[in-house]
N, C-alpha and C. Protein backbone atom coordinates (compact mmCIF):
# COMPACT_ATOMS: atom_id res chain seq x y z
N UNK A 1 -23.19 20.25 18.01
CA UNK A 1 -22.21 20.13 16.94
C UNK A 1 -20.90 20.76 17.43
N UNK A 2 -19.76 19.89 17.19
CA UNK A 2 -18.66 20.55 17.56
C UNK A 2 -17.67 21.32 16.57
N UNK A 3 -17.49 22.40 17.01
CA UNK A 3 -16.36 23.75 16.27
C UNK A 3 -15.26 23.71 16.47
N UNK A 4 -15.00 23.44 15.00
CA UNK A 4 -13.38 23.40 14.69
C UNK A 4 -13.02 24.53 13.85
N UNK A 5 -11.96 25.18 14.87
CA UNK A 5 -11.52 26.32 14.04
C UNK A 5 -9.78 26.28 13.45
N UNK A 6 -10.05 26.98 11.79
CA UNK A 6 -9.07 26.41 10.92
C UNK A 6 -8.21 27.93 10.78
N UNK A 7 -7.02 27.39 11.58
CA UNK A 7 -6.16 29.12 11.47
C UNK A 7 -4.90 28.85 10.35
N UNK A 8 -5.38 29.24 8.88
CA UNK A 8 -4.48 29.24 7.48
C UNK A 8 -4.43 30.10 6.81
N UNK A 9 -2.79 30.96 6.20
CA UNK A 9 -3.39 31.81 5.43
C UNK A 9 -3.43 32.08 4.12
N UNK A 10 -3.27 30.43 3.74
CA UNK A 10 -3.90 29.92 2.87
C UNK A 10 -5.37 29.71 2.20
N UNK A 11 -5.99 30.69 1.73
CA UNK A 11 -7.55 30.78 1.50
C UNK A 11 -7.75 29.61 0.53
N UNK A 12 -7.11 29.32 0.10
CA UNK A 12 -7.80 27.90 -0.44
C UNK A 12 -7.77 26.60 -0.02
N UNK A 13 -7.28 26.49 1.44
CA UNK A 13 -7.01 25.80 1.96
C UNK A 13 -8.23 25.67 2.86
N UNK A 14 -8.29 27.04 3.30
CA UNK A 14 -9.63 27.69 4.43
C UNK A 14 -11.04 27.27 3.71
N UNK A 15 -10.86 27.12 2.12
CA UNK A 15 -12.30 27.28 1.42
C UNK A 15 -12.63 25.78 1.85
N UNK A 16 -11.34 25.20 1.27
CA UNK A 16 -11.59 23.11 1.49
C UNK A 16 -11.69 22.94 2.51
N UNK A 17 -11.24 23.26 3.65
CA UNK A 17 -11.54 22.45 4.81
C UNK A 17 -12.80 22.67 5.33
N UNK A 18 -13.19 23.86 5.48
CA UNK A 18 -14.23 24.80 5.52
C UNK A 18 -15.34 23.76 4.98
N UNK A 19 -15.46 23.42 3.79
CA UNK A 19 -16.63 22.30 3.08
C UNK A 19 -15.72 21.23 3.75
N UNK A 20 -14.91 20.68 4.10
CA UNK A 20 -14.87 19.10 4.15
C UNK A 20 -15.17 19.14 5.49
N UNK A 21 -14.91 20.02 6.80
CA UNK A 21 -15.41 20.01 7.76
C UNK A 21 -17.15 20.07 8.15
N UNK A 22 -17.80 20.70 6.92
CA UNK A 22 -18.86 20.83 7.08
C UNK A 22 -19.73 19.65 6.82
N UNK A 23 -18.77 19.07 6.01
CA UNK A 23 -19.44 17.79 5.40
C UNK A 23 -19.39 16.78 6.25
N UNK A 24 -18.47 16.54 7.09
CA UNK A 24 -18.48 15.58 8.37
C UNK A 24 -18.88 15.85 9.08
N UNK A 25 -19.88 16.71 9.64
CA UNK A 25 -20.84 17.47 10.52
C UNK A 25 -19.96 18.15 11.48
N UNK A 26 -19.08 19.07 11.62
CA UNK A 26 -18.29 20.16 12.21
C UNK A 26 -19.11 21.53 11.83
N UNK A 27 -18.96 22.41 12.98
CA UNK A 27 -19.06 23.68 12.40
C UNK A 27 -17.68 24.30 12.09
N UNK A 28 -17.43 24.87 11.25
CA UNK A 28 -16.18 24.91 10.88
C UNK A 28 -16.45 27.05 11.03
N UNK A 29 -15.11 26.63 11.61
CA UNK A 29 -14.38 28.34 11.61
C UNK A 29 -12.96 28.82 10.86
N UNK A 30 -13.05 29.84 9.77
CA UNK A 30 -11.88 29.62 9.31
C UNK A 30 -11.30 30.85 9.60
N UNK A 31 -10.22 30.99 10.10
CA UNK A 31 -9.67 32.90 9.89
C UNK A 31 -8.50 32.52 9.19
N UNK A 32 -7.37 33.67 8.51
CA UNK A 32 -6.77 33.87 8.04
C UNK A 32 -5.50 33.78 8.50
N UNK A 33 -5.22 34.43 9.68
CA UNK A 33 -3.77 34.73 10.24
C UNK A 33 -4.06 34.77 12.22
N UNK A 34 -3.00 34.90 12.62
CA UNK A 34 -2.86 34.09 14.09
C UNK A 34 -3.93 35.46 14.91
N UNK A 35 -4.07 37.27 14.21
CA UNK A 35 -4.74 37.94 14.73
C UNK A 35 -6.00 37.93 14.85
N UNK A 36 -7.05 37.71 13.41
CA UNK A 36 -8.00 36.91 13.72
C UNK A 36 -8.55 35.58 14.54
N UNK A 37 -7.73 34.95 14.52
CA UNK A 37 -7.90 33.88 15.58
C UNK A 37 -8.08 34.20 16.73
N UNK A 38 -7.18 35.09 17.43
CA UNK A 38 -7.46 35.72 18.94
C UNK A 38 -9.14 36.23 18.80
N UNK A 39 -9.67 37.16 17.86
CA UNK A 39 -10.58 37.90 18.23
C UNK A 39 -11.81 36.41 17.67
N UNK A 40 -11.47 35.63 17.05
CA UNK A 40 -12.49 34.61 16.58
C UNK A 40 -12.71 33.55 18.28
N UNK A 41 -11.26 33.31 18.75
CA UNK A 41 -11.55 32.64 20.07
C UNK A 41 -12.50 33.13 20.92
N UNK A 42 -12.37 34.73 21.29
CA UNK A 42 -12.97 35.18 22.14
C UNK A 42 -14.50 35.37 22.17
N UNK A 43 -14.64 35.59 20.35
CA UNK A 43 -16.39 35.85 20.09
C UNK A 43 -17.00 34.25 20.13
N UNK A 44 -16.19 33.56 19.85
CA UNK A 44 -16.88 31.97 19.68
C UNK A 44 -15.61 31.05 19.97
N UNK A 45 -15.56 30.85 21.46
CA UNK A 45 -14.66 29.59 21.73
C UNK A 45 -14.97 28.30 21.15
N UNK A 46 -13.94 27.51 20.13
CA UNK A 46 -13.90 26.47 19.26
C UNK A 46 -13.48 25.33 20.46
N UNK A 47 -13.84 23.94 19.76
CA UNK A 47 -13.88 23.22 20.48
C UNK A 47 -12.53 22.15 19.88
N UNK A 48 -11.44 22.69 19.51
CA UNK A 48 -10.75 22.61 18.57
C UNK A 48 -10.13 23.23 17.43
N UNK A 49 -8.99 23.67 17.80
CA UNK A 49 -7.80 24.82 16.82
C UNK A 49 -7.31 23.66 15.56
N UNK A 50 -6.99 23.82 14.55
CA UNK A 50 -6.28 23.23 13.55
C UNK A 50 -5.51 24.12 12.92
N UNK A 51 -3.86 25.01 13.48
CA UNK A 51 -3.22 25.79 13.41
C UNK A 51 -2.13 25.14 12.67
N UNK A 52 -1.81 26.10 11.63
CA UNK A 52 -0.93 26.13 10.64
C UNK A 52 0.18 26.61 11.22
N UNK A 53 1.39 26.36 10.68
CA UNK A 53 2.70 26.91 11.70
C UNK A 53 3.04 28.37 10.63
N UNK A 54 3.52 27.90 9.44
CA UNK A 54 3.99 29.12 8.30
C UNK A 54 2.80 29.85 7.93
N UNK A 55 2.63 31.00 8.58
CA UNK A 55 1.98 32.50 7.91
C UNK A 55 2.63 33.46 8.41
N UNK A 56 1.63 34.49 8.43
CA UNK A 56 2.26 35.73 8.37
C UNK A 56 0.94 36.88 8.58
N UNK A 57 1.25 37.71 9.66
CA UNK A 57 2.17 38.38 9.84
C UNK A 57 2.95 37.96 11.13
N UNK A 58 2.07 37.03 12.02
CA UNK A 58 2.54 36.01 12.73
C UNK A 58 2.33 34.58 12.66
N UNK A 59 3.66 34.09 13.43
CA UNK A 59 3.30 32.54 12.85
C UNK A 59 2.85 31.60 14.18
N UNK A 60 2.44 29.88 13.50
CA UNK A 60 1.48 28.95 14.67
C UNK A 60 2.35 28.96 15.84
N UNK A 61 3.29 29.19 15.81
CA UNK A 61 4.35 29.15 17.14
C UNK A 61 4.10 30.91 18.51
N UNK A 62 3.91 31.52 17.35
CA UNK A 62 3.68 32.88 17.84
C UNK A 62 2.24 32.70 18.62
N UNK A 63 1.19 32.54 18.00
CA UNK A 63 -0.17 32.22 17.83
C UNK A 63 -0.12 31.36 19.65
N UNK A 64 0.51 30.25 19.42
CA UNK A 64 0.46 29.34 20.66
C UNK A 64 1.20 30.19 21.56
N UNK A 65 1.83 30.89 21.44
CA UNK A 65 2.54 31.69 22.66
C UNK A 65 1.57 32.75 23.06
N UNK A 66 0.68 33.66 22.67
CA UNK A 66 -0.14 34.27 22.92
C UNK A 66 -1.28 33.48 23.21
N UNK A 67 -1.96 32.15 22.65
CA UNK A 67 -2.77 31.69 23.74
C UNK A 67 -2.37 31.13 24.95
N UNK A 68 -1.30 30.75 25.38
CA UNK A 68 -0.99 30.62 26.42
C UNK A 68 -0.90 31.96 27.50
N UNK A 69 -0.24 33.26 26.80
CA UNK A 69 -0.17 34.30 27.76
C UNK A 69 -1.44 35.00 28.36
N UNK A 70 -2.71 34.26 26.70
CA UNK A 70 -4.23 35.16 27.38
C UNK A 70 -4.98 34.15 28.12
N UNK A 71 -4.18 33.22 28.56
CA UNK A 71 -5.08 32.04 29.26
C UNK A 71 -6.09 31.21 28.61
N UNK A 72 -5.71 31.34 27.79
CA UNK A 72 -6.57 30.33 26.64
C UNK A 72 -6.27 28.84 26.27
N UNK A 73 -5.01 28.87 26.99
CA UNK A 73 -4.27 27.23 26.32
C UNK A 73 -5.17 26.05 26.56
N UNK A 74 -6.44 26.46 26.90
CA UNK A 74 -7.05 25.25 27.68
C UNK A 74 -8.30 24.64 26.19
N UNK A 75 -7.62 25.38 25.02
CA UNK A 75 -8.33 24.82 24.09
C UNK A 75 -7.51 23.98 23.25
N UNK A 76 -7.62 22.59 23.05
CA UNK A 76 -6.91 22.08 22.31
C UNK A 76 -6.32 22.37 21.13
N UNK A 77 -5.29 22.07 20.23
CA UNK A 77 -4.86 22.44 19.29
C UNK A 77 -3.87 21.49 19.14
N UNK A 78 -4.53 21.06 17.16
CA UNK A 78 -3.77 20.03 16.61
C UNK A 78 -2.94 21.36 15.93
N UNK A 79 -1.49 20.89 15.68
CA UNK A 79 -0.89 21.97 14.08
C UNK A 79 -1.49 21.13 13.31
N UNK A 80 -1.86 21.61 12.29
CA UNK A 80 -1.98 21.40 10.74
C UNK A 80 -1.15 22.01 9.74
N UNK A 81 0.01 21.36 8.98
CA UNK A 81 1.20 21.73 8.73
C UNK A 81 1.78 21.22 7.94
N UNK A 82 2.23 21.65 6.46
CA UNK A 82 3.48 21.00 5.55
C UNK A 82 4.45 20.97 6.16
N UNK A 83 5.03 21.94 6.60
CA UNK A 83 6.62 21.84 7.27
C UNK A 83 7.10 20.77 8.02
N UNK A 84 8.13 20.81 7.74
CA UNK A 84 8.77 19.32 8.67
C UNK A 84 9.36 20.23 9.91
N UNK A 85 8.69 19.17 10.95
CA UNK A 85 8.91 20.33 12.13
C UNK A 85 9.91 18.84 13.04
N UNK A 86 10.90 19.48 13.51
CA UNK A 86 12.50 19.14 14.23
C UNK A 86 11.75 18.89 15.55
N UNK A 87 12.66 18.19 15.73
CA UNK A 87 11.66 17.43 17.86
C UNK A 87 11.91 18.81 18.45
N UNK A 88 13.25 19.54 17.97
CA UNK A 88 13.37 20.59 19.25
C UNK A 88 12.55 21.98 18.94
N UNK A 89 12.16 22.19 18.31
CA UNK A 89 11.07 23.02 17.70
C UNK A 89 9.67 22.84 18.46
N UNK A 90 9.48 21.59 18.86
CA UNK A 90 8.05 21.32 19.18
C UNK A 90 8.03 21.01 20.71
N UNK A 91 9.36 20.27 20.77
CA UNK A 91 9.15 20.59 22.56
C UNK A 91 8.94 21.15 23.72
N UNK A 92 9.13 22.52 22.97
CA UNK A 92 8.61 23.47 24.54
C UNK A 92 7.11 24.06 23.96
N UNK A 93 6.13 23.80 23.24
CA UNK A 93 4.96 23.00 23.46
C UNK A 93 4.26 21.92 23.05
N UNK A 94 5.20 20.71 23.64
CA UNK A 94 4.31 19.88 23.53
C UNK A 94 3.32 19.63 24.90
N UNK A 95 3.11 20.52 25.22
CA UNK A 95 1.71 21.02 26.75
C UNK A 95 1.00 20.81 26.41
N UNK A 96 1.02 22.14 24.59
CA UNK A 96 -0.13 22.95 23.95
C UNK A 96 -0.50 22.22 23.09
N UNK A 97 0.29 21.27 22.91
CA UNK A 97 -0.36 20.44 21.03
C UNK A 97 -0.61 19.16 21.90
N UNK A 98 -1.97 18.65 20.62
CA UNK A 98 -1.96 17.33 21.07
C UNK A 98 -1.77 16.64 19.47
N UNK A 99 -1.63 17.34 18.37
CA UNK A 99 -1.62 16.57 17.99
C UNK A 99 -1.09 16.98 16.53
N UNK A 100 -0.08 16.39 15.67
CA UNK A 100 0.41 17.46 14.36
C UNK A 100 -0.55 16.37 13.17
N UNK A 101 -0.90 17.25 12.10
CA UNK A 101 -1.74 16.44 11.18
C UNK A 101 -0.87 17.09 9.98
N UNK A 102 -0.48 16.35 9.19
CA UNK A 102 0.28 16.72 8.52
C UNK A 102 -0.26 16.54 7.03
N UNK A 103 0.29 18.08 6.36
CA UNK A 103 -0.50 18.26 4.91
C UNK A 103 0.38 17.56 4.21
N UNK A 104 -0.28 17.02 2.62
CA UNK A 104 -1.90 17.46 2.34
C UNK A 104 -2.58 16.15 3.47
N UNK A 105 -3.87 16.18 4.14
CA UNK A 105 -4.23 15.22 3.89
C UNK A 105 -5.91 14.91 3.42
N UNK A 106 -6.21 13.59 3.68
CA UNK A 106 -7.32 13.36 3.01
C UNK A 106 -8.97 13.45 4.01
N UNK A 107 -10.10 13.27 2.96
CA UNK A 107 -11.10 13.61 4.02
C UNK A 107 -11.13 12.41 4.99
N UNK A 108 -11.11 11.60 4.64
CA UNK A 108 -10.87 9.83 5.41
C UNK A 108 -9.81 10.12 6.52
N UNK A 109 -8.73 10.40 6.17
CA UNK A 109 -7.96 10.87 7.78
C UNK A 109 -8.64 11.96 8.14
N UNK A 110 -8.89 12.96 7.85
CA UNK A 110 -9.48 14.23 8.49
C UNK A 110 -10.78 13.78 9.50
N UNK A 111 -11.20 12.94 8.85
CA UNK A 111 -12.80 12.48 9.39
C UNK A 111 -12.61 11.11 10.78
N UNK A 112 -11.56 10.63 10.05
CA UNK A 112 -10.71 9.75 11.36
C UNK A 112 -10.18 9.83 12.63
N UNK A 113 -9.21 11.27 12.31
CA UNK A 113 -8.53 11.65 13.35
C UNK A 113 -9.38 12.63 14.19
N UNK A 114 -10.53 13.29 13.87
CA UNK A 114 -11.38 13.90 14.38
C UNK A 114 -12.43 13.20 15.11
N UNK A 115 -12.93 12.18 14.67
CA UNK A 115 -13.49 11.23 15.56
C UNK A 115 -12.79 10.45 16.75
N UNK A 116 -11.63 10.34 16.39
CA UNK A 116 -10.94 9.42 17.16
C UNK A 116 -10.43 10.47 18.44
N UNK A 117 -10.50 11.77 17.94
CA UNK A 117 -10.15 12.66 19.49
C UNK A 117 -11.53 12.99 19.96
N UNK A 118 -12.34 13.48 19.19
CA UNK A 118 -13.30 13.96 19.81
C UNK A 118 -14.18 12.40 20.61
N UNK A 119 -14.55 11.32 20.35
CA UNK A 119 -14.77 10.10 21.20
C UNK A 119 -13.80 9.69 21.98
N UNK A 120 -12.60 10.41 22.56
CA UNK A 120 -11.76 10.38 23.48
C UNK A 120 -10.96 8.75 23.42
N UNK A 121 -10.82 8.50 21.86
CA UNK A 121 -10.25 7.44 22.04
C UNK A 121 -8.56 7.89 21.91
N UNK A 122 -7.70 6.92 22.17
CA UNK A 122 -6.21 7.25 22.00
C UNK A 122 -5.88 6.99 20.76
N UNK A 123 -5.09 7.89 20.38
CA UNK A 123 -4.68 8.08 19.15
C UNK A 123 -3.33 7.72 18.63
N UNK A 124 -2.78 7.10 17.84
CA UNK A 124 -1.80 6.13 17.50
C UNK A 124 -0.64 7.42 17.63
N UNK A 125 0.32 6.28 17.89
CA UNK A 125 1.60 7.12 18.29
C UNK A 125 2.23 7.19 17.03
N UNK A 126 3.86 7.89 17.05
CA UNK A 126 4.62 7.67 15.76
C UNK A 126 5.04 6.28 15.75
N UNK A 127 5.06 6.05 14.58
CA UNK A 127 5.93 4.53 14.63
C UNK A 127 7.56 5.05 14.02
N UNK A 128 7.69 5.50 12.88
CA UNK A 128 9.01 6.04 12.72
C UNK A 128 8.71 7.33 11.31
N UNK A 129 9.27 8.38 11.65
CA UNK A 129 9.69 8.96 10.86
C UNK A 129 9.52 8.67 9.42
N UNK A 130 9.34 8.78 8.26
CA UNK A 130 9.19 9.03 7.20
C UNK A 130 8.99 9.87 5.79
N UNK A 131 10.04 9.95 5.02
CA UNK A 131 9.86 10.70 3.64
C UNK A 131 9.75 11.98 4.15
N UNK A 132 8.78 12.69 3.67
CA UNK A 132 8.55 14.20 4.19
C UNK A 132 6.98 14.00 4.98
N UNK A 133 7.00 13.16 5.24
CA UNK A 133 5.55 12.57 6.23
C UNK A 133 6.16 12.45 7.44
N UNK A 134 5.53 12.83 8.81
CA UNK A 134 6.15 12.80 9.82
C UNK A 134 5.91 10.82 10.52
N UNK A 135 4.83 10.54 9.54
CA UNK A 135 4.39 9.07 10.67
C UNK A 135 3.88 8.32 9.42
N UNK A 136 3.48 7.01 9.49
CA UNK A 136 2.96 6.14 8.67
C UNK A 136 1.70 6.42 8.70
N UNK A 137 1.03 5.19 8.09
CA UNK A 137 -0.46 5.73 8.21
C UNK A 137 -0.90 4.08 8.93
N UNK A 138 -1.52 4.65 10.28
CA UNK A 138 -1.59 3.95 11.73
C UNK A 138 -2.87 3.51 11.53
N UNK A 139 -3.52 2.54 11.46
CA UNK A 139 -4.80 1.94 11.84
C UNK A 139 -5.91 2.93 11.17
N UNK A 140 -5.66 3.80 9.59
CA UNK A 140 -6.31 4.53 9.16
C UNK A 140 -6.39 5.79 9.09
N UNK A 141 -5.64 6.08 10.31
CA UNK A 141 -5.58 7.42 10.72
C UNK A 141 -4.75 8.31 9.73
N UNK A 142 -4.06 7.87 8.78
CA UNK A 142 -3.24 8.60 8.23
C UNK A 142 -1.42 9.46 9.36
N UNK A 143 -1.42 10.27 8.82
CA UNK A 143 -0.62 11.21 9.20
C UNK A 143 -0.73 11.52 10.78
N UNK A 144 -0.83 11.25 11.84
CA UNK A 144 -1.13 11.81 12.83
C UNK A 144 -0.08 11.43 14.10
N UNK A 145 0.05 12.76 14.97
CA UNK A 145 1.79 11.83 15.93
C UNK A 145 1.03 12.71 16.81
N UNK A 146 0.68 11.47 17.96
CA UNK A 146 -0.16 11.83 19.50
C UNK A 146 1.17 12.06 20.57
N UNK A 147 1.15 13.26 21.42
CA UNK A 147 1.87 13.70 21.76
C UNK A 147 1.21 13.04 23.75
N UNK A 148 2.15 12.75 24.24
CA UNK A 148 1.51 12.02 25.43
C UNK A 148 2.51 12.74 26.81
């Protein structure tokens, strides 16, 4: 079973995904803020980050800069994210992301876009910009902009 760990510090966010991950057969990991995450990587490397950009007391940008400095970058990581995030914001890691999933979304994309990476298929690109949605919704996938 593959572990997906959910870094929000949003607890009701952590409670839902937490069951909707479980329900699509994930083991699901949830911590709170970008410090737990470090010590959650190390006791149980996830097979998959789903990092939020806005918390606190550090944020998903901070978070990705420290897995890169502890040599960790070698674990994937989608953001999972309301914010509308600017191309130049995301470009100096787009190394580290493969992939932004953008809130709210549903269990049908959640269950989509998780299959569709974890069976190593390719994952739909942006087609254009939209509303406060970063992408259309691509062959089912919902919300999702594959970074190549």
């Amino acid at each position: 079973m593959k572990t997906v760990m959910v870094v929000d510090d949003d607890q009701s966010i952590l409670m839902v995904m937490e069951e909707l991950l479980n329900d699509i057969g994930y083991s699901a990991v949830t911590v709170s803020n970008g410090y737990e995450a470090f010590d959650a990587i190390k006791e149980r490397k996830p097979d998959l980050i789903l990092l939020d950009l806005k918390m606190t007391p550090i944020d998903g940008w901070q978070v990705l800069e420290h897995l890169r400095k502890d040599g960790v970058s070698d674990i994937p990581v989608m953001l999972f994210t309301a914010k509308y995030i600017l191309e130049e914001e995301i470009v100096p890691y787009k190394d580290d992301i493969i992939l932004v999933l953008q809130k709210p979304v549903t269990l049908d994309e959640l269950k989509n876009v998780l299959q569709e990476y974890f069976n190593g298929n390719i994952l739909p690109e942006v087609k254009e910009i939209s509303g406060n949605r970063h992408c259309d919704s691509i062959r089912g996938i919902g919300c999702a902009v594959r970074f190549i």
